[in-house]
N, C-alpha and C. Protein backbone atom coordinates (compact mmCIF):
# COMPACT_ATOMS: atom_id res chain seq x y z
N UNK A 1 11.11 -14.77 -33.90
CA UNK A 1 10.91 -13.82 -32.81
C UNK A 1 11.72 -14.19 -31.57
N UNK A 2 12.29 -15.37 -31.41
CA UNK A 2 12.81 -15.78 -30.44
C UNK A 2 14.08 -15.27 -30.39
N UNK A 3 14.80 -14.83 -31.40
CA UNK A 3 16.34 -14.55 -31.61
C UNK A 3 16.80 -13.34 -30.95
N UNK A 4 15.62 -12.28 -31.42
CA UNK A 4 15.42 -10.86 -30.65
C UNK A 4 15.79 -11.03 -29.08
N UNK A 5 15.52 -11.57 -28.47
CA UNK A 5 15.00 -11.79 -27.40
C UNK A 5 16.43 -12.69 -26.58
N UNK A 6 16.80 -13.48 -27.31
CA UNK A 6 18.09 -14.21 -27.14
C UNK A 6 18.89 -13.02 -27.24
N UNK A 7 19.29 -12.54 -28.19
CA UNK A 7 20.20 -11.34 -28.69
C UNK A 7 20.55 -10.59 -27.40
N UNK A 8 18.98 -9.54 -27.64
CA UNK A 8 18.84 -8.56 -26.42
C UNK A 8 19.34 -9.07 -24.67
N UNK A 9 19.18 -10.73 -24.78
CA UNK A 9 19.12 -11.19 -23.19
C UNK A 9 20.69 -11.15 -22.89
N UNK A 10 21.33 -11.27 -24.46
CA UNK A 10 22.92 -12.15 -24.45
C UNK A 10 23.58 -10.18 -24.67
N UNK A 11 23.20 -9.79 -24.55
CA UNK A 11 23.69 -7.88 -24.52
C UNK A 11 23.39 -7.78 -23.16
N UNK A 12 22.39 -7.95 -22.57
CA UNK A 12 22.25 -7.61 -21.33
C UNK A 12 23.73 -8.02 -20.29
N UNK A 13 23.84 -9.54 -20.48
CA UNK A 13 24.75 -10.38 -19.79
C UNK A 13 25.70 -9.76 -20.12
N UNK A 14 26.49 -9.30 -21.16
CA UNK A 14 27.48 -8.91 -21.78
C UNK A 14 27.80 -7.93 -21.27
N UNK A 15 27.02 -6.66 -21.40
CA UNK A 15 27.08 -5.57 -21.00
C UNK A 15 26.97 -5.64 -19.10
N UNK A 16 26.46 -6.19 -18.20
CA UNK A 16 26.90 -6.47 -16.84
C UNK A 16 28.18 -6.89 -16.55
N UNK A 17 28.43 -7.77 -17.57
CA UNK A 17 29.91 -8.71 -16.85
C UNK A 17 31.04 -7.16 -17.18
N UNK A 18 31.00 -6.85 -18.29
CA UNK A 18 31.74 -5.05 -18.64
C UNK A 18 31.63 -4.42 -17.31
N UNK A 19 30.63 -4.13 -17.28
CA UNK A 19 30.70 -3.22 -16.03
C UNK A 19 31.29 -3.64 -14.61
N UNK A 20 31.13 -4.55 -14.69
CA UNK A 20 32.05 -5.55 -13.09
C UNK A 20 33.25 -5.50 -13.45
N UNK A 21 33.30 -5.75 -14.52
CA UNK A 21 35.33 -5.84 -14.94
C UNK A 21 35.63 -4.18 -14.98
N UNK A 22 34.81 -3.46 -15.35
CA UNK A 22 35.55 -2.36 -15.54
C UNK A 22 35.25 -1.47 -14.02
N UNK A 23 35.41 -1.87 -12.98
CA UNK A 23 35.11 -1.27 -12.02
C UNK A 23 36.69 -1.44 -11.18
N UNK A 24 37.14 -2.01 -11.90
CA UNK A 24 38.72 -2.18 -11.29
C UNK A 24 38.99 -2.82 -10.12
N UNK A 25 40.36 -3.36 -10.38
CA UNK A 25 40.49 -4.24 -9.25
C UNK A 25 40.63 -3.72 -7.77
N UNK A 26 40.12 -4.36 -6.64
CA UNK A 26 40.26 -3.66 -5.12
C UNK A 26 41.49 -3.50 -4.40
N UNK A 27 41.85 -2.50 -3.43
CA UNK A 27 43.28 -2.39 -2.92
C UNK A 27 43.97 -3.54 -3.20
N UNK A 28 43.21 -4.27 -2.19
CA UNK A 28 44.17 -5.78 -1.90
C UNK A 28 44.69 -6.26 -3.11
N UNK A 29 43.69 -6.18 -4.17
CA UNK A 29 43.80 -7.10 -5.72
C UNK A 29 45.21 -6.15 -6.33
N UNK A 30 44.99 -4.87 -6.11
CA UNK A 30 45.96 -4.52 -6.78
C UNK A 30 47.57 -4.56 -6.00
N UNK A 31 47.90 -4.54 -4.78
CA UNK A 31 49.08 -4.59 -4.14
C UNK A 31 49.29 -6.28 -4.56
N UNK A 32 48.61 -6.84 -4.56
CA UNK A 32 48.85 -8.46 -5.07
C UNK A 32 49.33 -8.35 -5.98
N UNK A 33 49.08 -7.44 -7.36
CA UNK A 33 49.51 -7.67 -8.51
C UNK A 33 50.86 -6.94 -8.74
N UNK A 34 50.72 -5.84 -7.34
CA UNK A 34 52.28 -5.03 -7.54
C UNK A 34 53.21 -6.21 -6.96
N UNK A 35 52.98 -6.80 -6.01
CA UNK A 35 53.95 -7.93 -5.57
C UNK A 35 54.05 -8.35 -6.26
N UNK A 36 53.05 -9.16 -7.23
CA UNK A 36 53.57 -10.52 -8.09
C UNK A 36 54.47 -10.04 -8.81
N UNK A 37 54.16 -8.50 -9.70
CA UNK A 37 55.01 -7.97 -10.14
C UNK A 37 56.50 -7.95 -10.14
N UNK A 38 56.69 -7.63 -8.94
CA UNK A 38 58.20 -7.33 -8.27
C UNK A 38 58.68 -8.94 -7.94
N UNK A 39 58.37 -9.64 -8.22
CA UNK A 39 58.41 -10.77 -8.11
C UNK A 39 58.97 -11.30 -9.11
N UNK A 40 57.86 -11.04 -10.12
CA UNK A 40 58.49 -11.47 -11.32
C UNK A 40 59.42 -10.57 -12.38
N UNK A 41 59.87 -9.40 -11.42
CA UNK A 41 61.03 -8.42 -11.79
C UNK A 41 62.32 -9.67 -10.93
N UNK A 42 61.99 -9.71 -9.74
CA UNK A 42 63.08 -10.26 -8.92
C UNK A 42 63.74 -11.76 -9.77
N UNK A 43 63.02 -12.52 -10.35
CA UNK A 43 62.98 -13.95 -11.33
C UNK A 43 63.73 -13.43 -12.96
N UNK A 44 63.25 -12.46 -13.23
CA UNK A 44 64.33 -11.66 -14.42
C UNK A 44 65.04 -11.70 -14.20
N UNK A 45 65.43 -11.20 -12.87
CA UNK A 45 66.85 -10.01 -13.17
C UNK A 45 67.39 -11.51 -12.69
N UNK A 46 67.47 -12.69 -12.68
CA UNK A 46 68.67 -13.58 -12.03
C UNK A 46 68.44 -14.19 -13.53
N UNK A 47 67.65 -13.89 -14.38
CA UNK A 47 68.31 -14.56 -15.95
C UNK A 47 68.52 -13.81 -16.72
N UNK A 48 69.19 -12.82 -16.36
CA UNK A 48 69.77 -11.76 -17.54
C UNK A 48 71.23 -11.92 -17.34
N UNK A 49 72.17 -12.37 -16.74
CA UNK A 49 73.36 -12.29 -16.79
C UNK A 49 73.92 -14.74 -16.58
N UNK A 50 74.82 -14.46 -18.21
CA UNK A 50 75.23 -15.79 -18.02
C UNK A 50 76.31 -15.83 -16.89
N UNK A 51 76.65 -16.90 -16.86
CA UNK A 51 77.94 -17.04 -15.68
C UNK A 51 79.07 -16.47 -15.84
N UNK A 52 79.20 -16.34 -16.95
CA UNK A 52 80.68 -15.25 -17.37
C UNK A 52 80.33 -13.98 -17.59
N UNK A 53 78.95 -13.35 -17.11
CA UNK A 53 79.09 -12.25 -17.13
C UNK A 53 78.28 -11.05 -18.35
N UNK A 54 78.19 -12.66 -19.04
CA UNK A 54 77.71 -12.07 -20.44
C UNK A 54 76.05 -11.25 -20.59
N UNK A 55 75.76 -10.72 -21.28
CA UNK A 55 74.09 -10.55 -21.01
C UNK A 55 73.59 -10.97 -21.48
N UNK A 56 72.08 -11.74 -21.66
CA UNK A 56 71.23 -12.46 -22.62
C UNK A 56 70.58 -11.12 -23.27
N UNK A 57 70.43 -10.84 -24.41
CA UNK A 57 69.87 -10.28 -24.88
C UNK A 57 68.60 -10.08 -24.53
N UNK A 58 67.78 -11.00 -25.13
CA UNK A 58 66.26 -11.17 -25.13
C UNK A 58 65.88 -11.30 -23.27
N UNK A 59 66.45 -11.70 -22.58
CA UNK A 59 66.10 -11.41 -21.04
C UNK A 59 66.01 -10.25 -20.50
N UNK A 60 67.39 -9.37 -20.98
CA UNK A 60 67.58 -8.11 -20.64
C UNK A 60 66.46 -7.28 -21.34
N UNK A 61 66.13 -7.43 -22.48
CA UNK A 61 65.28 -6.76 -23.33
C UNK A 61 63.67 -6.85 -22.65
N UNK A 62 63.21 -7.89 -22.07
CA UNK A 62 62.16 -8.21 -21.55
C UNK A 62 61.90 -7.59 -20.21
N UNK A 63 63.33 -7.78 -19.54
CA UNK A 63 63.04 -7.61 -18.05
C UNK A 63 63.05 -5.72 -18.48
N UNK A 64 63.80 -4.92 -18.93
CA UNK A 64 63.58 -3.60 -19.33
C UNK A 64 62.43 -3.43 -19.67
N UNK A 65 61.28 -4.17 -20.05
CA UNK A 65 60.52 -3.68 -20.25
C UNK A 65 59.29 -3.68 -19.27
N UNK A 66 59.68 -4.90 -18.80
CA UNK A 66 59.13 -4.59 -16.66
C UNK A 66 59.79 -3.70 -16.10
N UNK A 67 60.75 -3.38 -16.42
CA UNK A 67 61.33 -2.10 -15.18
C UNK A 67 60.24 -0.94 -15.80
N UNK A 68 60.22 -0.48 -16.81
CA UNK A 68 59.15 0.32 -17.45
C UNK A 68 57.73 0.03 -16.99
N UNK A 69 56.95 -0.97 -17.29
CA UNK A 69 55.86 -1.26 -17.10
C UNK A 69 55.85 -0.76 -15.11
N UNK A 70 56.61 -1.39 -14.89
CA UNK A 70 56.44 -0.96 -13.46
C UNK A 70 56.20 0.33 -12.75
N UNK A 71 57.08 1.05 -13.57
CA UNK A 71 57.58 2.39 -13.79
C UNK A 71 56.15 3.16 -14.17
N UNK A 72 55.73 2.83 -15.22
CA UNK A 72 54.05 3.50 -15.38
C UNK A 72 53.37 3.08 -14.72
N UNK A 73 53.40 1.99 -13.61
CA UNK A 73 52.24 1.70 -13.34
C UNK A 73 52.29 2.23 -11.47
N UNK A 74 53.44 2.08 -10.75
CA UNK A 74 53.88 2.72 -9.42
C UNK A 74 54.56 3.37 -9.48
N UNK A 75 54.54 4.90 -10.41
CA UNK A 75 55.84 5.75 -10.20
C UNK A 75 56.29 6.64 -9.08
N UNK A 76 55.59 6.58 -7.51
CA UNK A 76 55.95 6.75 -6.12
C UNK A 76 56.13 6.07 -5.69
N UNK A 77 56.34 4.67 -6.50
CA UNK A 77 56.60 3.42 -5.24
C UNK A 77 58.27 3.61 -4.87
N UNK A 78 58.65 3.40 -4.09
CA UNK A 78 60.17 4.27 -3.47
C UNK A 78 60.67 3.09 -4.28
N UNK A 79 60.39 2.14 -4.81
CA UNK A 79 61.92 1.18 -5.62
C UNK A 79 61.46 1.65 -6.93
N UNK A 80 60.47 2.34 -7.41
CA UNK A 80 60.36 3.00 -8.76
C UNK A 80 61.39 3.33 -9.62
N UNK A 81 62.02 4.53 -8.47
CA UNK A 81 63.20 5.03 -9.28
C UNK A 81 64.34 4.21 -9.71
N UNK A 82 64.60 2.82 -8.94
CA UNK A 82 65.56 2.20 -8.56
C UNK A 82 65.50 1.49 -9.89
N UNK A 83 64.34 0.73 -10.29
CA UNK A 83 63.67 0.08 -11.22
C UNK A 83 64.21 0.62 -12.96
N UNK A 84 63.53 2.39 -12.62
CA UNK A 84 63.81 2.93 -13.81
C UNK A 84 65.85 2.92 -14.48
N UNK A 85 66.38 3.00 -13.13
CA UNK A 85 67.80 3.80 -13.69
C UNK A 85 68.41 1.71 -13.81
N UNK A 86 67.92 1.38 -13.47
CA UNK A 86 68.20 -0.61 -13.45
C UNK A 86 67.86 -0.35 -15.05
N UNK A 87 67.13 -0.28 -16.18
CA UNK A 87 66.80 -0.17 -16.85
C UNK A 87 67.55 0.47 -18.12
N UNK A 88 67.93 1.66 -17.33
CA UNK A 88 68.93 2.80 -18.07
C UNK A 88 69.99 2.06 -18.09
N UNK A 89 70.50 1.74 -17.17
CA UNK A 89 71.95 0.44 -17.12
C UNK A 89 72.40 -0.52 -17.94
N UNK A 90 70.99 -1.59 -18.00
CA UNK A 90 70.81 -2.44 -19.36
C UNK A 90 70.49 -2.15 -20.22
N UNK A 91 69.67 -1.30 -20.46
CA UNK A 91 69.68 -0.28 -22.40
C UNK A 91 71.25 -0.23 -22.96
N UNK A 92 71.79 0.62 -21.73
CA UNK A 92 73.34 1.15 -22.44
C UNK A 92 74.44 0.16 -22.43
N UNK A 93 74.23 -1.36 -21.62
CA UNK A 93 75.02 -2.17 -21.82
C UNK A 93 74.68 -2.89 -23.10
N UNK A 94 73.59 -2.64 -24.07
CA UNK A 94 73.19 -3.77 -24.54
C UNK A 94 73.94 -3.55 -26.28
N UNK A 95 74.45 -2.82 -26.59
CA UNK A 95 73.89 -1.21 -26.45
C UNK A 95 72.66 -0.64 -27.21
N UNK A 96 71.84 0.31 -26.82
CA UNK A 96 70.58 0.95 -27.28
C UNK A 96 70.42 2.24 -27.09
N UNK A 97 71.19 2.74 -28.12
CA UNK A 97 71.24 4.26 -27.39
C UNK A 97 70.38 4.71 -27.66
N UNK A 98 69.49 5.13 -28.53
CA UNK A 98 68.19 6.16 -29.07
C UNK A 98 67.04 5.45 -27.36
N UNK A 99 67.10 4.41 -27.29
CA UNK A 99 66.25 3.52 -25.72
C UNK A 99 67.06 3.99 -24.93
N UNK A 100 68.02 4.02 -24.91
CA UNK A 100 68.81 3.98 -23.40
C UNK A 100 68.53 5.96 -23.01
N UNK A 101 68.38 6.98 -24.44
CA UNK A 101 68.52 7.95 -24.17
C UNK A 101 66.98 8.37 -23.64
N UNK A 102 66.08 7.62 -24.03
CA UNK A 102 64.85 8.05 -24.02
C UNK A 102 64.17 7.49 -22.61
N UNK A 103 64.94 6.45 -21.91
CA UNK A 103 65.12 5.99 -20.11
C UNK A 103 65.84 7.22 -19.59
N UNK A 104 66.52 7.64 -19.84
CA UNK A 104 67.17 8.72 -19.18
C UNK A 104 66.43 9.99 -19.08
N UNK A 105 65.45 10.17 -20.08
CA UNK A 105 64.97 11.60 -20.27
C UNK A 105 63.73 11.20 -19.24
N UNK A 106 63.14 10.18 -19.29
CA UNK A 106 62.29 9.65 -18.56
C UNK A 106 62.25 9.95 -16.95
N UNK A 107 64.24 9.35 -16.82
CA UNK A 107 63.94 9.67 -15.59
C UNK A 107 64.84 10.88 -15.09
N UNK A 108 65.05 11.60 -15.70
CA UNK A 108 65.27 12.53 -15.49
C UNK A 108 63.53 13.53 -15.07
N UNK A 109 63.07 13.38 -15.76
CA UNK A 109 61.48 13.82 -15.94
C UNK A 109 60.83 13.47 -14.52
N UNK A 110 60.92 12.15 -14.34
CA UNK A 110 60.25 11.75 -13.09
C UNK A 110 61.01 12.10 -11.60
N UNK A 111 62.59 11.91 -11.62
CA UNK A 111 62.89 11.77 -10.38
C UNK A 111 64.45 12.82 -10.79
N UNK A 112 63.98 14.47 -11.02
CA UNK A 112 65.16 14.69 -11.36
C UNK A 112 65.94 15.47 -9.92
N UNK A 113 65.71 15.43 -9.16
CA UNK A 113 66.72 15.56 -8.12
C UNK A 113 67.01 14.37 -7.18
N UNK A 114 67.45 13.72 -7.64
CA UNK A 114 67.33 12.23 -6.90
C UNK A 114 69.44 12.39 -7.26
N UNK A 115 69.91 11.08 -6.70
CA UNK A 115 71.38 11.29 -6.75
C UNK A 115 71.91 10.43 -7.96
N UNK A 116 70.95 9.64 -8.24
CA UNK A 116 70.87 9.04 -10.15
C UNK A 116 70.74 9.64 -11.22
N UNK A 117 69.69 10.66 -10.82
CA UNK A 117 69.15 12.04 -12.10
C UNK A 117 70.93 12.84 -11.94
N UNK A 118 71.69 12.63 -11.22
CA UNK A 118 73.13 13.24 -11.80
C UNK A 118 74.09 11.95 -12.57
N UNK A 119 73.88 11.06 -12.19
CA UNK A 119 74.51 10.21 -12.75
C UNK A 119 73.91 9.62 -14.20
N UNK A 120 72.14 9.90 -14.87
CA UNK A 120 71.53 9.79 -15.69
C UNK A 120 72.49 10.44 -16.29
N UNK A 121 72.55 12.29 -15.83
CA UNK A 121 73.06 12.97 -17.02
C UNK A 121 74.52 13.13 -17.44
N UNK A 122 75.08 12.20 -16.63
CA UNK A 122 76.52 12.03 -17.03
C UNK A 122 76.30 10.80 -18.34
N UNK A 123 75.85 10.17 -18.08
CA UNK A 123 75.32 8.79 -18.80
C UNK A 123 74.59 9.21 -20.20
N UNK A 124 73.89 10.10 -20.45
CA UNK A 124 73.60 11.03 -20.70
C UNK A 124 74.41 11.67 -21.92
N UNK A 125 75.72 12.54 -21.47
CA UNK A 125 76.24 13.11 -21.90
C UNK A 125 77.29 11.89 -22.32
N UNK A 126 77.71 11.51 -22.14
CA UNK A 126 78.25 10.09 -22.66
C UNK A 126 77.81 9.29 -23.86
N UNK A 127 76.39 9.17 -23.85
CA UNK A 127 75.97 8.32 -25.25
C UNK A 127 76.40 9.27 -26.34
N UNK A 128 75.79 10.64 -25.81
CA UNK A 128 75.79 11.52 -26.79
C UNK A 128 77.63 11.88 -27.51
N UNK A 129 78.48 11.67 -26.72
CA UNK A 129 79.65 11.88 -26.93
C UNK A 129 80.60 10.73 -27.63
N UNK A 130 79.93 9.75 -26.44
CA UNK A 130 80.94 8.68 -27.26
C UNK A 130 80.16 7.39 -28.10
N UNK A 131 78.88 7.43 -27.83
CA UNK A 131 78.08 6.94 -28.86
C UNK A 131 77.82 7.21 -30.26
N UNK A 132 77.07 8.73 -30.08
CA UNK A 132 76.23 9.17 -31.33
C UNK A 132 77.04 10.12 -31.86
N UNK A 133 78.32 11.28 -31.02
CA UNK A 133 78.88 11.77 -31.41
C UNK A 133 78.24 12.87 -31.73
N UNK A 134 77.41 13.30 -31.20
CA UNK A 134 76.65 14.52 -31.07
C UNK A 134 77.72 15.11 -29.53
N UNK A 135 78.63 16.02 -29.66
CA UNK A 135 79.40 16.75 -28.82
C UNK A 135 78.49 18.38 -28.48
N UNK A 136 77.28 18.87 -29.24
CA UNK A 136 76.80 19.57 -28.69
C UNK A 136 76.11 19.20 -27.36
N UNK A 137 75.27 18.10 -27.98
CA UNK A 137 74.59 17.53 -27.03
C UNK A 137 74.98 17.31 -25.69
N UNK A 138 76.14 16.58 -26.13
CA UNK A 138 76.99 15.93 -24.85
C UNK A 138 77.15 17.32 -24.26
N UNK A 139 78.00 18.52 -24.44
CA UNK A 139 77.70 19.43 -23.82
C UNK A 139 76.92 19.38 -22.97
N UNK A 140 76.08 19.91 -23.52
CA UNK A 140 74.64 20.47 -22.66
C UNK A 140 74.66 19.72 -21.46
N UNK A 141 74.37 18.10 -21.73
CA UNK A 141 74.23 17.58 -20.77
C UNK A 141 75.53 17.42 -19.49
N UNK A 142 76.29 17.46 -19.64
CA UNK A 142 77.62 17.69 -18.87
C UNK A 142 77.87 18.83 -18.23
N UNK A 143 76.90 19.92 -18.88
CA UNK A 143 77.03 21.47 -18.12
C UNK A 143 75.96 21.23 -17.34
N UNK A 144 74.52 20.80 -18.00
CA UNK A 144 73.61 20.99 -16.71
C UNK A 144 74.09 19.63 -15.75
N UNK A 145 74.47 19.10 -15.83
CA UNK A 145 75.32 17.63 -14.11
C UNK A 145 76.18 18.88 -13.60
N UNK A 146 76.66 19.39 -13.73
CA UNK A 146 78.23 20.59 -13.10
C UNK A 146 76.99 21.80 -12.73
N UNK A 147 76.19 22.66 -13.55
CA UNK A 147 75.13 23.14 -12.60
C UNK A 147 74.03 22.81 -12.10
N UNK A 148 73.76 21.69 -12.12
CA UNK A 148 72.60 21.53 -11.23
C UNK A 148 72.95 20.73 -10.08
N UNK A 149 73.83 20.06 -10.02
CA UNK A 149 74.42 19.28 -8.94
C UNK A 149 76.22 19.31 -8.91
N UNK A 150 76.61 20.46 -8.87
CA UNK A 150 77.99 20.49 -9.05
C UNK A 150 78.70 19.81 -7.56
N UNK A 151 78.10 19.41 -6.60
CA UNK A 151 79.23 18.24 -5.98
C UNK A 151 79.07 17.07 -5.95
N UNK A 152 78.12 16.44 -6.97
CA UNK A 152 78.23 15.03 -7.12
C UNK A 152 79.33 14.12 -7.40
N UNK A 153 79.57 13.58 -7.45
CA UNK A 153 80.60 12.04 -7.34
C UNK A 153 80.94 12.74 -9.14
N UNK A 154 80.19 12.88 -9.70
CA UNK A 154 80.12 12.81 -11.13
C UNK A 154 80.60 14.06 -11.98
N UNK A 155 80.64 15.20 -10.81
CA UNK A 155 80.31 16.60 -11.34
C UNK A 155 82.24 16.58 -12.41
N UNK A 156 83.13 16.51 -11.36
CA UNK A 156 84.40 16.45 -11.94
C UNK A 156 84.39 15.44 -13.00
N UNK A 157 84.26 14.17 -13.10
CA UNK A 157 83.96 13.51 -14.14
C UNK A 157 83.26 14.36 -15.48
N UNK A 158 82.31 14.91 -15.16
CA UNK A 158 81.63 15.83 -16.39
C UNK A 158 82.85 16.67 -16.67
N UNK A 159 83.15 17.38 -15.93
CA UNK A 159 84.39 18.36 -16.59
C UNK A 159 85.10 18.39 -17.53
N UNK A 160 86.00 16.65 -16.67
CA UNK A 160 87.28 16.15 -17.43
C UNK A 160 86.25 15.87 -18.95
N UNK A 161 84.78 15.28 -18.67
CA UNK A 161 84.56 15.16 -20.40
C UNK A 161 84.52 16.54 -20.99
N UNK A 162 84.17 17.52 -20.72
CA UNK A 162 84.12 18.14 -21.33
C UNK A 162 85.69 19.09 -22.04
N UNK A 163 86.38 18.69 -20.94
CA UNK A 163 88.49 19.23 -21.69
C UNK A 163 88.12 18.08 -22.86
N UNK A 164 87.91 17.34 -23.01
CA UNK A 164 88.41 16.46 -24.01
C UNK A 164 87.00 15.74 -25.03
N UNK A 165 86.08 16.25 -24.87
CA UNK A 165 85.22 16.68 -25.73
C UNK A 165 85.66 16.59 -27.25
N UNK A 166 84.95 16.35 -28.21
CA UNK A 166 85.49 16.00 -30.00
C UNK A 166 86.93 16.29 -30.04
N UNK A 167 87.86 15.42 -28.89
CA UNK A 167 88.83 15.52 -29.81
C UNK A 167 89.30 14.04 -30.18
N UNK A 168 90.18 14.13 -31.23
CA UNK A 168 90.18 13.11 -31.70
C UNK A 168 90.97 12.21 -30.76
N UNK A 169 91.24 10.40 -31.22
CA UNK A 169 92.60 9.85 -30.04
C UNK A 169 93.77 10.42 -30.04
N UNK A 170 93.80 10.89 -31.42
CA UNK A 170 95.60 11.79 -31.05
C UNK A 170 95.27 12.76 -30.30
N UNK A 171 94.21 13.21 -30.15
CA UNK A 171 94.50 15.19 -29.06
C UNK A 171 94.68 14.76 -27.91
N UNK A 172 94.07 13.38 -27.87
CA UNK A 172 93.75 12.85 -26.41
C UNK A 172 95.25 12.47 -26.15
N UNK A 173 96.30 11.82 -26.81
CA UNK A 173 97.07 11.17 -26.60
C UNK A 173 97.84 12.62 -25.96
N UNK A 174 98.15 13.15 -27.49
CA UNK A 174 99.64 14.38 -27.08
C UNK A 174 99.08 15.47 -25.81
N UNK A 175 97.76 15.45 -25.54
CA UNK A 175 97.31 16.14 -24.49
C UNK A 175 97.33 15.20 -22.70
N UNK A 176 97.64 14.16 -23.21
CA UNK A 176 98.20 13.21 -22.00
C UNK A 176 99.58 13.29 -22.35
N UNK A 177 100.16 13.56 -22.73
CA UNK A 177 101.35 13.55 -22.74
C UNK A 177 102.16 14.70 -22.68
N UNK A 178 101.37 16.03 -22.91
CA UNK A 178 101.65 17.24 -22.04
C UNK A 178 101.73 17.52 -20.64
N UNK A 179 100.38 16.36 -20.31
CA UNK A 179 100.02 16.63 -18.98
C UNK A 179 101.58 15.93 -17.96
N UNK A 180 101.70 14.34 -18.85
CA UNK A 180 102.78 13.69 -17.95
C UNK A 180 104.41 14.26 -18.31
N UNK A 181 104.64 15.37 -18.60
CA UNK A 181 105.85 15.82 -19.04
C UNK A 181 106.52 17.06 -17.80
């Protein structure tokens, strides 16, 4: 009869300490944890690149996935966006395109009039072109950078991809060589 009684006392305890934990942490507790956070974003990002330049894989791969985590967890924090397209950067250097495309749609989604959401979709239209070789795709994305932000830094850049869009290195060549004649 004693066990009942143990049981029921050790549910009671159990079920209190739940409810204290699940009451979430207080302002203060949580801006602490966004700092430590950014903190330990700031301690990444100085071991993702060797001295020559090179990238560590597994650093870059990790710290991307704090730029994300961050990303769901303060997506108005004003270095949010900064965080996300830092992210998009190292996907596509690493290279990861199906990841790198699915950061882009992301932030396109979250912050799409921002002056990155034009440079996403150049980036964008790029994997798709000279990555995956999907030239519809690339399209698309190269027309909406030229209309939705046609005086960006990027907008003429989209263009020129799109004159030279699936063609092969020879169209590219004898079509530079029309141009310099």
């Amino acid at each position: 009869m004693l066990y009942p009684r143990l049981i029921s006392g050790f549910v009671v305890v159990l079920l209190a300490t739940l409810m204290i934990q699940c009451k979430g942490p207080s302002t203060q507790e949580a801006s602490l944890d966004k700092s430590a956070f950014r903190q330990q974003i700031a301690q990444s990002e100085k071991n993702v690149l060797l001295s020559n330049g090179t990238i560590i894989k597994d650093s870059a791969e990790k710290l991307i996935e704090r730029y994300q985590t961050y990303h769901q967890n303060w997506p108005e924090d004003s270095i949010s966006s900064d965080y996300l397209f830092k992210a998009i950067d190292l996907s596509i250097n690493l290279p990861r395109n199906n990841e790198s495309l699915k950061l882009i749609s992301a932030y396109l989604k979250s912050y799409p009039e921002t002056y990155h959401a034009g440079v996403a979709l150049f980036l964008e239209g790029f994997i798709y072109d000279q990555q995956i070789g999907d030239t519809a795709r690339a399209r698309q994305s190269y027309e909406k950078l030229i209309k939705t932000f046609p005086e960006h830094d990027f907008a003429d850049d989209a263009k020129n991809a799109l004159n030279f869009l699936g063609k092969s290195p020879e169209e590219l060549i004898k079509s530079f060589e029309k141009q310099n004649n």
